[in-house]
N, C-alpha and C. Protein backbone atom coordinates (compact mmCIF):
# COMPACT_ATOMS: atom_id res chain seq x y z
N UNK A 1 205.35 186.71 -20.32
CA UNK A 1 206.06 187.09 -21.52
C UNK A 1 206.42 188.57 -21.42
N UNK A 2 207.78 188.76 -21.65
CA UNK A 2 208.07 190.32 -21.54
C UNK A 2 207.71 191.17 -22.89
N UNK A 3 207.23 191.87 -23.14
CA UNK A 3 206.47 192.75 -24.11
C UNK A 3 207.44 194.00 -24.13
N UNK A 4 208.26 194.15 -25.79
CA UNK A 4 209.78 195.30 -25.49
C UNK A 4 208.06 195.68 -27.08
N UNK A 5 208.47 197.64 -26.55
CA UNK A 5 207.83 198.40 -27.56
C UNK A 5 209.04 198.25 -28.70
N UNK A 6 207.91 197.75 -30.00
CA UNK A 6 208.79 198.22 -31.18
C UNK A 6 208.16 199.10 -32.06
N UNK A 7 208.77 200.15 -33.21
CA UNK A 7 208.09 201.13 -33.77
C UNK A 7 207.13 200.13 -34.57
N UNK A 8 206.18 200.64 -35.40
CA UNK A 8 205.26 200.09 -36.49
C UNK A 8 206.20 199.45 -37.43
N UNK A 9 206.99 200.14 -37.90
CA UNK A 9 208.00 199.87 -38.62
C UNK A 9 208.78 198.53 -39.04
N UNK A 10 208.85 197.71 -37.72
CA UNK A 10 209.41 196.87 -37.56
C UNK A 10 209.12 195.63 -37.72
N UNK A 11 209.24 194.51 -38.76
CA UNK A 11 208.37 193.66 -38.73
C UNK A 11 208.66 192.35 -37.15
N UNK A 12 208.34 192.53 -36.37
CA UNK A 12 208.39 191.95 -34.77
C UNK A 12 207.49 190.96 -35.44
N UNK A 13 208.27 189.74 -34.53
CA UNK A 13 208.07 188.24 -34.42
C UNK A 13 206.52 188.11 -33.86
N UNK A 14 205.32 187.79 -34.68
CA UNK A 14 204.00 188.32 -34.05
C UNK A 14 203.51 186.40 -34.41
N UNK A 15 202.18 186.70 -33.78
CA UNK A 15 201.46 185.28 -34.18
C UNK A 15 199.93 185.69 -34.30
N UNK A 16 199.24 184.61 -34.92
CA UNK A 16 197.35 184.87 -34.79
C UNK A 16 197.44 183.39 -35.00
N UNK A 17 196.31 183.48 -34.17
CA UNK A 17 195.51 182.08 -34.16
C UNK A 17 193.35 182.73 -34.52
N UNK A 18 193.42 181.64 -35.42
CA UNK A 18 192.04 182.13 -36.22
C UNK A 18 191.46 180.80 -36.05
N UNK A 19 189.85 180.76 -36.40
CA UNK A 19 188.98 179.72 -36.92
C UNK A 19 188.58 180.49 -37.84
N UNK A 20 188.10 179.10 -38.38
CA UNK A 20 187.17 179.18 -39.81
C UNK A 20 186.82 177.91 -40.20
N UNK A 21 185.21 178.25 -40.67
CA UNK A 21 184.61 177.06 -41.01
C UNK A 21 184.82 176.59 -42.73
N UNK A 22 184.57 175.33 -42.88
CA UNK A 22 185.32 174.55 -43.85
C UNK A 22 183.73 174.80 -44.68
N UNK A 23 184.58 174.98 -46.31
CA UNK A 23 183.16 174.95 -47.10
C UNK A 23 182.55 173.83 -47.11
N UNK A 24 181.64 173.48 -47.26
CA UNK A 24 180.80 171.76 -47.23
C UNK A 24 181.13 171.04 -48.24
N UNK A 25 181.49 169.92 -48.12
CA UNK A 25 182.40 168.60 -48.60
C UNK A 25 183.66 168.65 -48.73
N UNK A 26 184.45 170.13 -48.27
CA UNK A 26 185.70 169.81 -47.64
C UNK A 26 186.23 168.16 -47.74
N UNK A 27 187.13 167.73 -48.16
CA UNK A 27 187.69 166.62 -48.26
C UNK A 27 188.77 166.55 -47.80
N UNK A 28 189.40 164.98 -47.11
CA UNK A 28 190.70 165.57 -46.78
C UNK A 28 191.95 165.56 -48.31
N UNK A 29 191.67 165.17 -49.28
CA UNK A 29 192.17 165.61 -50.25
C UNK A 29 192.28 167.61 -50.60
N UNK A 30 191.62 167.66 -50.30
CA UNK A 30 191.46 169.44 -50.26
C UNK A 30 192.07 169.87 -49.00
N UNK A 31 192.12 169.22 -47.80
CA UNK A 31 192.87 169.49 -47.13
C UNK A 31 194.31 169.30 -47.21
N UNK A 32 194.87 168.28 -47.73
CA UNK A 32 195.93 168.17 -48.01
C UNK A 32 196.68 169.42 -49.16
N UNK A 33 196.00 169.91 -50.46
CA UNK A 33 196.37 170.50 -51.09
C UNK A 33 196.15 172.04 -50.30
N UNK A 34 195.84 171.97 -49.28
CA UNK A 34 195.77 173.74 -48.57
C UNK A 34 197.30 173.41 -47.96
N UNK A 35 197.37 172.03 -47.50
CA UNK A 35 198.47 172.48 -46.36
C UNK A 35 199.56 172.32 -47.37
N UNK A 36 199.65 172.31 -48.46
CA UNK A 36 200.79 171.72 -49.59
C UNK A 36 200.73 173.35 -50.05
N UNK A 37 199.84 173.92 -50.50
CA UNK A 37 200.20 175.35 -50.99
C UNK A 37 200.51 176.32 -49.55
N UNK A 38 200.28 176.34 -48.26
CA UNK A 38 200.42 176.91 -47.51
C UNK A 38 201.80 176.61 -47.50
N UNK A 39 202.41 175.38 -47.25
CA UNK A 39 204.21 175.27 -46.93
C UNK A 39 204.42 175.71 -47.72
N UNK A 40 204.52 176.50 -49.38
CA UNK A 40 205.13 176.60 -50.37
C UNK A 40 205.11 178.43 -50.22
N UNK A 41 203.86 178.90 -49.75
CA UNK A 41 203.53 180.04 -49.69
C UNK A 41 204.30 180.66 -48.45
N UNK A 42 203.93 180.18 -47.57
CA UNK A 42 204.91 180.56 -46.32
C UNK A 42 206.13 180.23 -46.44
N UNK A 43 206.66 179.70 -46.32
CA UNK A 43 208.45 179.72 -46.65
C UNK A 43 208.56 181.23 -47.46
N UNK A 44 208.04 181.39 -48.60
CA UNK A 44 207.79 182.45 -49.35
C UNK A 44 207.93 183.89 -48.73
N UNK A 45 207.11 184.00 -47.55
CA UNK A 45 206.58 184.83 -46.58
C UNK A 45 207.71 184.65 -45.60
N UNK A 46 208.41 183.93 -45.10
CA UNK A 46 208.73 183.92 -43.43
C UNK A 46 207.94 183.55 -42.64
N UNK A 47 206.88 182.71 -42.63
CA UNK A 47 205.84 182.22 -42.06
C UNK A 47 206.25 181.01 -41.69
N UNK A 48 205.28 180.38 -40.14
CA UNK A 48 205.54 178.84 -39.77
C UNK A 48 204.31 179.22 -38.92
N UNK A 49 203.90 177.37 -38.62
CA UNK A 49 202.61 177.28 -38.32
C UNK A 49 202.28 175.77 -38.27
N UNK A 50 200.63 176.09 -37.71
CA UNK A 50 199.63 174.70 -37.54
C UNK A 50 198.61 175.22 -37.98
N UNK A 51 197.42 173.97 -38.72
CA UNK A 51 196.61 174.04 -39.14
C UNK A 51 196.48 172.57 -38.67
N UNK A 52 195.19 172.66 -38.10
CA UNK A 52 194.46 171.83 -37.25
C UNK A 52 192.78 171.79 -38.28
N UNK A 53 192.38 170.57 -38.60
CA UNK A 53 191.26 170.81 -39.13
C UNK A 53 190.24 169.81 -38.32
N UNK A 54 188.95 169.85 -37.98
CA UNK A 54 188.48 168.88 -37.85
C UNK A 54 187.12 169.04 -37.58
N UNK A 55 186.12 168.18 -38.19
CA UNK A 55 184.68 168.23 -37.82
C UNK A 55 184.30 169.40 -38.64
N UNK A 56 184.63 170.04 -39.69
CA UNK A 56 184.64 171.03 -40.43
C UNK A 56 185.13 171.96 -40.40
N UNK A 57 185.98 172.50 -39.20
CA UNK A 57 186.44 173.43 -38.73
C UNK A 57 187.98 173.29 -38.61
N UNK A 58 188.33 174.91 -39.34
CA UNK A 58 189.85 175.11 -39.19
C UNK A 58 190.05 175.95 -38.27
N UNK A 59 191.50 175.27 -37.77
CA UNK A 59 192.03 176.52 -36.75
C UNK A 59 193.73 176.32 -37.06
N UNK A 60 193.80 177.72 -37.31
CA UNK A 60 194.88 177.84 -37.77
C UNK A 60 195.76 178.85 -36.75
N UNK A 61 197.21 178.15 -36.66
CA UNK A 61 198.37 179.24 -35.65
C UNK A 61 199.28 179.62 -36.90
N UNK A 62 199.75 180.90 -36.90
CA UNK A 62 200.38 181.63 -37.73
C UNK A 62 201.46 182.55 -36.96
N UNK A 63 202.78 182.24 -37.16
CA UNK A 63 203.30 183.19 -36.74
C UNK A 63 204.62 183.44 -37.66
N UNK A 64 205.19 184.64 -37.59
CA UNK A 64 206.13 185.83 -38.47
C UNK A 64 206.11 187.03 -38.07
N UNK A 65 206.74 187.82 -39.21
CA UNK A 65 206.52 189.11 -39.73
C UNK A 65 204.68 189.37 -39.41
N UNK A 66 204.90 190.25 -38.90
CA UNK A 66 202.80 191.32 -38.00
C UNK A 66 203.17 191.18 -39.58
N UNK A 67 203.52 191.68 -40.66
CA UNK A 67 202.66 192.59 -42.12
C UNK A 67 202.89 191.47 -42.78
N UNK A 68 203.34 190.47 -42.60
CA UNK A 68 202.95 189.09 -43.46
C UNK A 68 201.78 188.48 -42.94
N UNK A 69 201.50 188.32 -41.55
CA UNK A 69 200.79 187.54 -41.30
C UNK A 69 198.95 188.19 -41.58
N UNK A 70 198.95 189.60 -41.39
CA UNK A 70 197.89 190.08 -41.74
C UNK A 70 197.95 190.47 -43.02
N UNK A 71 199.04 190.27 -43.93
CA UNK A 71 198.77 190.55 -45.68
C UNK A 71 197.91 188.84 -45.68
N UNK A 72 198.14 188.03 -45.04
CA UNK A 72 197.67 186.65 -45.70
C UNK A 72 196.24 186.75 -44.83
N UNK A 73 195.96 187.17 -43.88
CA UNK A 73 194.56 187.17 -43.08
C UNK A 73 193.54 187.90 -44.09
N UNK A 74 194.49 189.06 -44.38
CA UNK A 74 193.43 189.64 -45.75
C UNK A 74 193.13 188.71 -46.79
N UNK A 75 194.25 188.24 -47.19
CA UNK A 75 193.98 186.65 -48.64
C UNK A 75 193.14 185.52 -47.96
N UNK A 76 193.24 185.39 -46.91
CA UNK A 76 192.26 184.62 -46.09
C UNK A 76 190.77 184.68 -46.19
N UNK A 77 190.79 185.96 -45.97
CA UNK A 77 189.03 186.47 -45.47
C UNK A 77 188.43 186.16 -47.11
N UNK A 78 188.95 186.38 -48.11
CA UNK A 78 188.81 186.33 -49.47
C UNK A 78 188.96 185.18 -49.91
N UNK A 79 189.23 183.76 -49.40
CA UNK A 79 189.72 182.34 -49.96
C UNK A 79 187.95 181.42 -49.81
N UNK A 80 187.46 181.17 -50.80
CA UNK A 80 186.07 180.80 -50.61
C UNK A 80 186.29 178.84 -50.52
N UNK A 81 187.22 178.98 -49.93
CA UNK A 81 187.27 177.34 -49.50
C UNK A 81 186.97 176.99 -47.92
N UNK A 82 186.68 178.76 -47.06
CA UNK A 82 186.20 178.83 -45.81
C UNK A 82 185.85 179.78 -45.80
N UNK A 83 184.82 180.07 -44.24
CA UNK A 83 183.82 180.94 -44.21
C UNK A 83 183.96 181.64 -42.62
N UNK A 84 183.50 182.85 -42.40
CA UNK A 84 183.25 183.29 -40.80
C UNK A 84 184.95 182.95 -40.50
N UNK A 85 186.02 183.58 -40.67
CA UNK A 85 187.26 183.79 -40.34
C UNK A 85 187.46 184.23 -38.80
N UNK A 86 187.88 183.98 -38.05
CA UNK A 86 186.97 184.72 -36.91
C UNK A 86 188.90 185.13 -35.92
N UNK A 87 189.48 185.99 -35.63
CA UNK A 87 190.49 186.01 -35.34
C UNK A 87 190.12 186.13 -34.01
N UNK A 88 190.74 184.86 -33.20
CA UNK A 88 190.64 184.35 -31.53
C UNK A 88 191.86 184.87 -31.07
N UNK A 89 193.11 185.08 -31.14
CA UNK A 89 194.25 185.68 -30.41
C UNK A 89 194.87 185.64 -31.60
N UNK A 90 195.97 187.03 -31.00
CA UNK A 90 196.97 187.38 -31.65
C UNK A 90 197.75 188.21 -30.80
N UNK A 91 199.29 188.34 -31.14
CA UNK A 91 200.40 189.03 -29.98
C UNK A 91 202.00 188.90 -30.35
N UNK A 92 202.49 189.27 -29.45
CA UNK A 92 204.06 189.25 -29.75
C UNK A 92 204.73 188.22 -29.59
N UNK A 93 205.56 187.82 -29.93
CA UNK A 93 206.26 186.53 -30.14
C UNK A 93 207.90 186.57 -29.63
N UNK A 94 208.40 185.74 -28.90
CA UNK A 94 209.57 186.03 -27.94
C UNK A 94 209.96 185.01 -29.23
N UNK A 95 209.63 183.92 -29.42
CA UNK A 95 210.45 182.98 -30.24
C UNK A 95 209.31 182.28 -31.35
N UNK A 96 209.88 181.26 -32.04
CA UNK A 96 208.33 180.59 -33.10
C UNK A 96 208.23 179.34 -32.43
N UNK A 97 206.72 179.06 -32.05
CA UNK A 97 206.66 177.64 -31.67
C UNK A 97 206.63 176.10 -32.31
N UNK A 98 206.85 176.90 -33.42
CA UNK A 98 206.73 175.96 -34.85
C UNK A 98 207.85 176.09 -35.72
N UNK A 99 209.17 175.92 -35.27
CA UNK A 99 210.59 176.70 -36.11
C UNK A 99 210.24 175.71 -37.07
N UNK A 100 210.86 176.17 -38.12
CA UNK A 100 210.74 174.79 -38.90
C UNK A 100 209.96 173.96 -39.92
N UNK A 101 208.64 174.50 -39.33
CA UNK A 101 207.39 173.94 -40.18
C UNK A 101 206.44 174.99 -40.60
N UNK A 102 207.10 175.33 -42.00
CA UNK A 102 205.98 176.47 -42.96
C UNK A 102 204.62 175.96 -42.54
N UNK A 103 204.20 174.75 -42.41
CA UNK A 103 202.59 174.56 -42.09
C UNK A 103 202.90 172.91 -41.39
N UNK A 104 202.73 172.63 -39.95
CA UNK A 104 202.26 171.99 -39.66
C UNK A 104 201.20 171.43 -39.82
N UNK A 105 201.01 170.31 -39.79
CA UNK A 105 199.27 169.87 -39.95
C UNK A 105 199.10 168.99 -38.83
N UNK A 106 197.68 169.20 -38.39
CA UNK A 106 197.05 168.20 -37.18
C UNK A 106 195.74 167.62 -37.55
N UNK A 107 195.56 167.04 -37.19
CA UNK A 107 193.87 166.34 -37.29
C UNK A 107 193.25 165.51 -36.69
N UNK A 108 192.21 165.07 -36.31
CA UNK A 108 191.69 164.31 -34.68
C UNK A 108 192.20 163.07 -35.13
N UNK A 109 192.83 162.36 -36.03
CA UNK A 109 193.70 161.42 -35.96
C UNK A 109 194.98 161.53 -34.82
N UNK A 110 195.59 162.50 -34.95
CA UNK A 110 197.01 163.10 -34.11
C UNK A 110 196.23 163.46 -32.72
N UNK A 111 195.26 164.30 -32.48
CA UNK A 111 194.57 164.83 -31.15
C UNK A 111 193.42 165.45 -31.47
N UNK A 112 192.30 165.76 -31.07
CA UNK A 112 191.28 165.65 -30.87
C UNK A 112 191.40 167.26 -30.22
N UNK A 113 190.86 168.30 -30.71
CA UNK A 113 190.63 169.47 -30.36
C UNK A 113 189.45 169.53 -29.38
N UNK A 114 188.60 168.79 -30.66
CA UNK A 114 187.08 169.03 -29.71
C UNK A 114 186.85 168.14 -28.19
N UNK A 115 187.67 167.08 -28.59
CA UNK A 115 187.52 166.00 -27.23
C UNK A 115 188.37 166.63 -25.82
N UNK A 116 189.55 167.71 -26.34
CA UNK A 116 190.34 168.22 -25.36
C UNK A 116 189.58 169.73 -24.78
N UNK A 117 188.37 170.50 -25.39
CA UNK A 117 187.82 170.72 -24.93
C UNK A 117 186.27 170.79 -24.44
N UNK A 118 185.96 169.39 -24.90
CA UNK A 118 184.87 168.77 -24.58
C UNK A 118 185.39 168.77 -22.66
N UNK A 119 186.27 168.39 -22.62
CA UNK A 119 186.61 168.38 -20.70
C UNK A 119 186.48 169.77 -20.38
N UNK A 120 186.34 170.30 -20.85
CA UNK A 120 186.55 171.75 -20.29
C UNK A 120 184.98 172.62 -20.46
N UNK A 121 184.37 172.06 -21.52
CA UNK A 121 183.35 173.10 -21.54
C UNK A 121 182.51 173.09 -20.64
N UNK A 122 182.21 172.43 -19.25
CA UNK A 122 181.28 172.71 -18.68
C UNK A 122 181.94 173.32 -17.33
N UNK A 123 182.75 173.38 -17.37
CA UNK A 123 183.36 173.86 -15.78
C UNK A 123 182.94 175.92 -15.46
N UNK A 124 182.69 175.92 -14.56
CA UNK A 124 182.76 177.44 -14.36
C UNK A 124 183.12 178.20 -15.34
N UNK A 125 184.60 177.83 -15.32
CA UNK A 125 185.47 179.01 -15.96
C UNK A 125 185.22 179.48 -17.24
N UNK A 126 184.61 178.57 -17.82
CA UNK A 126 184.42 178.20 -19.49
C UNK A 126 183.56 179.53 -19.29
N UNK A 127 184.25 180.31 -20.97
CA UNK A 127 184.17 181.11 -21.29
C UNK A 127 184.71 181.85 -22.72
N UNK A 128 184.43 182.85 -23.11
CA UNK A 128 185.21 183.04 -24.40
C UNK A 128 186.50 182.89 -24.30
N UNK A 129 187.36 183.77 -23.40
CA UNK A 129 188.38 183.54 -22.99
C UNK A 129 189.03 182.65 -22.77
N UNK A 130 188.34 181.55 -21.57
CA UNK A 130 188.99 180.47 -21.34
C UNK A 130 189.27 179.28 -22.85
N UNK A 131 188.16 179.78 -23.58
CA UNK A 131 187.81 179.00 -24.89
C UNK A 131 189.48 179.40 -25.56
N UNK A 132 189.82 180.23 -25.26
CA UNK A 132 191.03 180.81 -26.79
C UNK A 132 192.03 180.35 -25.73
N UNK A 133 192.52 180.13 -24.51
CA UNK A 133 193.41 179.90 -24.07
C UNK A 133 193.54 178.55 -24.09
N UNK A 134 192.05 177.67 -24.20
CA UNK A 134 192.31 176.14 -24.68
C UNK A 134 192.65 176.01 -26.17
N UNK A 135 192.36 176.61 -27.02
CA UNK A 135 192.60 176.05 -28.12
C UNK A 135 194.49 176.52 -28.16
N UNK A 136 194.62 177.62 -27.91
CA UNK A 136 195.94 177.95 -27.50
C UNK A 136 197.19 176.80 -26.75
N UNK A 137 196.69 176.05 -25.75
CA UNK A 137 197.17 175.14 -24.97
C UNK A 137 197.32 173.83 -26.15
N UNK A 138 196.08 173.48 -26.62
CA UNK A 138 195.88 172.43 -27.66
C UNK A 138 196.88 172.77 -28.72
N UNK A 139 197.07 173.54 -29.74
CA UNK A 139 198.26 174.24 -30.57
C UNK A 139 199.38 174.27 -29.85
N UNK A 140 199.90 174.40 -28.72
CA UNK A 140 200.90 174.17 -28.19
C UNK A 140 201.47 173.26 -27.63
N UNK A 141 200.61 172.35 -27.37
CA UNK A 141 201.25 171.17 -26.87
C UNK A 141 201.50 170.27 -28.19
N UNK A 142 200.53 170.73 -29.18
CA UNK A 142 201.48 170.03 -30.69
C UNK A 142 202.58 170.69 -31.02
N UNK A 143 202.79 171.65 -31.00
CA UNK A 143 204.06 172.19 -31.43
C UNK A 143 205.13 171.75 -29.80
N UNK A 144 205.04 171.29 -29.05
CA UNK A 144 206.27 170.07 -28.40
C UNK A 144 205.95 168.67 -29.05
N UNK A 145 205.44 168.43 -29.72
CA UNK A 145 205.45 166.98 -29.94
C UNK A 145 206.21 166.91 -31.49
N UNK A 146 206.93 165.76 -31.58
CA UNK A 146 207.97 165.91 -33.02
C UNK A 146 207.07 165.04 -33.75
């Protein structure tokens, strides 16, 4: 990816990908109404994205405007419907991998996060790193699928 300097100034096409754990009894009714106020909120913002939930755990891809996406990371850290926010990557953005969809949604119905790196966690490489570049791969290969 070619990386062009822009001033602070500029709101540049950025992304974050976060976890966060789901408060206990999370429902998917409550899930549904996050991803229903998230499309309404983002459009709002200039925002598009995935939200992947599963086994209690959210992981969310966000990308826009850098000062939208960390004005909502702040409303994030503060939303007591999850806990331990934990920001795994974030960076510059050549294009959105999600045109289109204020909030995608996924769930181990659609693919299986944990089962896609259940293959992976025991190999050498496995690592923090390698950990954010799988969940990265996993978020991206949903955003090619229609």
């Amino acid at each position: 990816m070619n990386y062009v300097f822009r001033p602070a100034t500029e709101d540049a096409l950025s992304y974050c990908l976060y976890r966060s754990i789901a408060r206990p009894g999370t429902t998917s009714e409550d899930v549904e109404a996050i991803v229903s106020h998230s499309r309404r909120r983002n459009a709002e913002r200039g925002l598009t994205g995935c939200l992947h939930y599963e086994n209690g755990v959210f992981f969310q891809w966000l990308e826009g405007p850098w000062r939208e996406i960390f004005r909502l990371l702040d409303l994030l850290r503060e939303d007591t419907r999850h806990f331990e926010v934990t920001v795994l990557d974030q960076g510059m953005l050549e294009r959105r991998l999600f045109e289109g969809w204020q909030m995608r949604q996924s769930d181990p119905e659609a693919a299986s996060l944990f089962a896609w790196l259940a293959d992976w966690a025991n190999r050498p490489e496995a690592g923090d790193d390698a950990y954010v570049e799988r969940v990265n791969a996993f978020l991206k290969a949903i955003a090619d699928q229609e």
